[in-house]
C-alpha atoms as a PDB file:
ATOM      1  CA  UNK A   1       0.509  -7.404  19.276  1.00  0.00           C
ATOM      2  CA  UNK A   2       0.992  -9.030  22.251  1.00  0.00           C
ATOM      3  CA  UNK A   3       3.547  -6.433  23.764  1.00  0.00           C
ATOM      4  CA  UNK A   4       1.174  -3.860  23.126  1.00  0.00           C
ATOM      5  CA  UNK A   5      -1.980  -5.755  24.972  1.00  0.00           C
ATOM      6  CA  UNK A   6       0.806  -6.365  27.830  1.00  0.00           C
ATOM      7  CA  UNK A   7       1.577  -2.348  28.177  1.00  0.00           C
ATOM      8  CA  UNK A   8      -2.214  -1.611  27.784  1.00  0.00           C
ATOM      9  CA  UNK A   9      -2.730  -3.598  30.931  1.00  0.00           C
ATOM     10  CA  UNK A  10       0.678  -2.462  32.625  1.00  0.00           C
ATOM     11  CA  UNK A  11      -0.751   1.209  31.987  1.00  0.00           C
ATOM     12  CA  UNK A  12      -4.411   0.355  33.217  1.00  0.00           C
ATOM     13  CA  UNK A  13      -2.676  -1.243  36.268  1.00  0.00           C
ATOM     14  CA  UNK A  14      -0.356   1.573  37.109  1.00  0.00           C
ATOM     15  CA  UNK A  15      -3.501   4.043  37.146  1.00  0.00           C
ATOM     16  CA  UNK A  16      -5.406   1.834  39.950  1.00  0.00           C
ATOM     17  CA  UNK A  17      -4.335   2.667  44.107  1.00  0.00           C
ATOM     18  CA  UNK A  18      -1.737   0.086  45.329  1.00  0.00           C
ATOM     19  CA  UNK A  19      -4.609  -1.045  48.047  1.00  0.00           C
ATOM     20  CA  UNK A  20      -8.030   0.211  48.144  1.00  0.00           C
ATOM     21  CA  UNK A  21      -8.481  -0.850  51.465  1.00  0.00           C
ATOM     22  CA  UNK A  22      -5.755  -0.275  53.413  1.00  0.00           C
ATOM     23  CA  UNK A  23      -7.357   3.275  55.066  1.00  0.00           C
ATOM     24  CA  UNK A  24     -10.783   1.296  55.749  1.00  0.00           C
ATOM     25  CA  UNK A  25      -8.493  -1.465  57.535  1.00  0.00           C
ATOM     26  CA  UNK A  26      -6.713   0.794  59.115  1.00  0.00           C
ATOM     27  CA  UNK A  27     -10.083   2.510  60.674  1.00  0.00           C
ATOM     28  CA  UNK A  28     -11.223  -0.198  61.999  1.00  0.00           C
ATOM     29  CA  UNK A  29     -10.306  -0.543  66.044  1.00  0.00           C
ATOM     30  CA  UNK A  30      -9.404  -4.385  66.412  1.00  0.00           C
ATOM     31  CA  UNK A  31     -10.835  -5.014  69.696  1.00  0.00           C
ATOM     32  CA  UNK A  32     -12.371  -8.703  70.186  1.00  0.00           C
ATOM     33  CA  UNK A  33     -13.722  -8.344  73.025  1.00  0.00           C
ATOM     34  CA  UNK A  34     -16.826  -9.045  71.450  1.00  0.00           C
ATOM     35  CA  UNK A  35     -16.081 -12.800  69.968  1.00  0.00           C
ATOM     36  CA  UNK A  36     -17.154 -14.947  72.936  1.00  0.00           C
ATOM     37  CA  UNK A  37     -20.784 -13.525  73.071  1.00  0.00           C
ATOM     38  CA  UNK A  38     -20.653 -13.101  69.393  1.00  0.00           C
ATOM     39  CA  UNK A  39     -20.017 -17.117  69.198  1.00  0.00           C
ATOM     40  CA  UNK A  40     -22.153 -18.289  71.886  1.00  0.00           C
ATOM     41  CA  UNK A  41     -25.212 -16.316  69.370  1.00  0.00           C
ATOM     42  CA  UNK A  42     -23.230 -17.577  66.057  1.00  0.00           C
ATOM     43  CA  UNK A  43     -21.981 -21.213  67.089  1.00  0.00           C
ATOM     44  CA  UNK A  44     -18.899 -20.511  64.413  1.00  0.00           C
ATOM     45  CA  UNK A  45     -17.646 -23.796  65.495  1.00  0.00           C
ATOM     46  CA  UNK A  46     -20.673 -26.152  64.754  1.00  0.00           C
ATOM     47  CA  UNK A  47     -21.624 -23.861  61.414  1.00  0.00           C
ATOM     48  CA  UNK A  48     -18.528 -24.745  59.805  1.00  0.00           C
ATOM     49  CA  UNK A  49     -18.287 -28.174  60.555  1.00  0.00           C
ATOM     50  CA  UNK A  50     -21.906 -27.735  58.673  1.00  0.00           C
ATOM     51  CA  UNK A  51     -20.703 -25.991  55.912  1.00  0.00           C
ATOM     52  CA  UNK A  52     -17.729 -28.206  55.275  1.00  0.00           C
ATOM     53  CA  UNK A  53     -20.432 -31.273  55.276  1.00  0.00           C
ATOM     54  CA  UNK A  54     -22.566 -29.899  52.890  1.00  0.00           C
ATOM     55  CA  UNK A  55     -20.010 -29.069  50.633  1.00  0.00           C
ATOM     56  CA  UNK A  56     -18.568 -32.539  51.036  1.00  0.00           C
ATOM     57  CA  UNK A  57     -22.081 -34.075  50.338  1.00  0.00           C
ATOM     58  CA  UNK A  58     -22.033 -31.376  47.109  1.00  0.00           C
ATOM     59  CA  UNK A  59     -19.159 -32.692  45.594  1.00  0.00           C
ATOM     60  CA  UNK A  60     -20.003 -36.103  45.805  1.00  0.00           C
ATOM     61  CA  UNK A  61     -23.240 -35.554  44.200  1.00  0.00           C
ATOM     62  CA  UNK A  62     -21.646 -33.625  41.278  1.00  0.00           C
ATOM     63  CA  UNK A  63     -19.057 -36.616  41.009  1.00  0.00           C
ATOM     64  CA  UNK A  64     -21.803 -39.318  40.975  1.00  0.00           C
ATOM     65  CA  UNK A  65     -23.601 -37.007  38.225  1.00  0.00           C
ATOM     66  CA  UNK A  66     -20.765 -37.264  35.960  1.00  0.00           C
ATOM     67  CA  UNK A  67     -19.610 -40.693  36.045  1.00  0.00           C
ATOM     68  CA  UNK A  68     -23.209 -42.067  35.499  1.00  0.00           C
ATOM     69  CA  UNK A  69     -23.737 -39.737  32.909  1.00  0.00           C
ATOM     70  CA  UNK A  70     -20.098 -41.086  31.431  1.00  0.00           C
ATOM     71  CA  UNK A  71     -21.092 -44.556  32.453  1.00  0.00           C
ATOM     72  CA  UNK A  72     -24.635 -44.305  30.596  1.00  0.00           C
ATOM     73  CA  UNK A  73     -23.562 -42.599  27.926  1.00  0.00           C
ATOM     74  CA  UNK A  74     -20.946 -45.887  27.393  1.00  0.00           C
ATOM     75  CA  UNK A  75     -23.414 -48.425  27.890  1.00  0.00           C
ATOM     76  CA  UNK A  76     -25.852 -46.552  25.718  1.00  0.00           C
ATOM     77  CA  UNK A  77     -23.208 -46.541  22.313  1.00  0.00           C
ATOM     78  CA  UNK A  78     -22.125 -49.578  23.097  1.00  0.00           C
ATOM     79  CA  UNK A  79     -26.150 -51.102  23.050  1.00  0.00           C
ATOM     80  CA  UNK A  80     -26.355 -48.893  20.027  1.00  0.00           C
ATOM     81  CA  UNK A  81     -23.644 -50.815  18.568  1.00  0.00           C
ATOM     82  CA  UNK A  82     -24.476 -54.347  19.083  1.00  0.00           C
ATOM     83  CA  UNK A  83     -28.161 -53.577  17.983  1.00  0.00           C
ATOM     84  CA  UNK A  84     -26.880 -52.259  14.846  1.00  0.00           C
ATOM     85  CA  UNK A  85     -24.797 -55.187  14.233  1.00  0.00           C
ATOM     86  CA  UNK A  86     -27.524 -57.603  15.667  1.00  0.00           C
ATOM     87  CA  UNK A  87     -30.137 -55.747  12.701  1.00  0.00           C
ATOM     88  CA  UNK A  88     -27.811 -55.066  10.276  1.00  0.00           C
ATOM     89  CA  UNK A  89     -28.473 -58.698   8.230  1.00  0.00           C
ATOM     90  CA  UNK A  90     -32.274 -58.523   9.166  1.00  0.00           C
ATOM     91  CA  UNK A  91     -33.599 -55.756   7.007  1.00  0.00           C
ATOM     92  CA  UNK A  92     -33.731 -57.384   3.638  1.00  0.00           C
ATOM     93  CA  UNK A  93     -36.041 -60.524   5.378  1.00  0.00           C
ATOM     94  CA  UNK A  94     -39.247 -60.008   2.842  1.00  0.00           C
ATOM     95  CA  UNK A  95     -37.236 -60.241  -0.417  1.00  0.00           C
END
């Protein structure tokens, strides 16, 4: 089963263009003259040093979410438990 899913995909492969975009590359006239102006409109420079914060502050966020969700959902089984103990030899007090 396995061998025939791999020569499905072999045969669905072998139908598809080597590179799609090689004559659209290949078009293209690579003059860059145009960067310095370009840049001094688009500061590339500052806007990654921008992006690469924000996705630093991103990660950090998502990191924080899941160890205090870990950390909460620790402290909240183990307040669970000790309550349950704690209770456990209460509930018969009226007879």
């Amino acid at each position: 089963m396995l061998n025939l899913i791999k020569m499905l995909f072999m045969a669905v492969f072998e139908l598809l263009p080597d590179d799609p975009f090689r004559q659209v590359i290949d078009g293209i006239v690579y003059d860059v003259d145009f960067l310095p102006t370009l840049n001094w409109f688009v500061p590339f420079d500052i806007c990654s040093t921008m992006l690469l914060g924000w996705l630093d502050c991103m990660v950090a966020y998502y990191v924080f979410i899941v160890v205090k969700k870990i950390v909460l959902d620790y402290v909240v089984s183990l307040a669970k438990s000790v309550t349950g103990a704690l209770a456990g030899g209460v509930t018969t007090a009226g007879k």
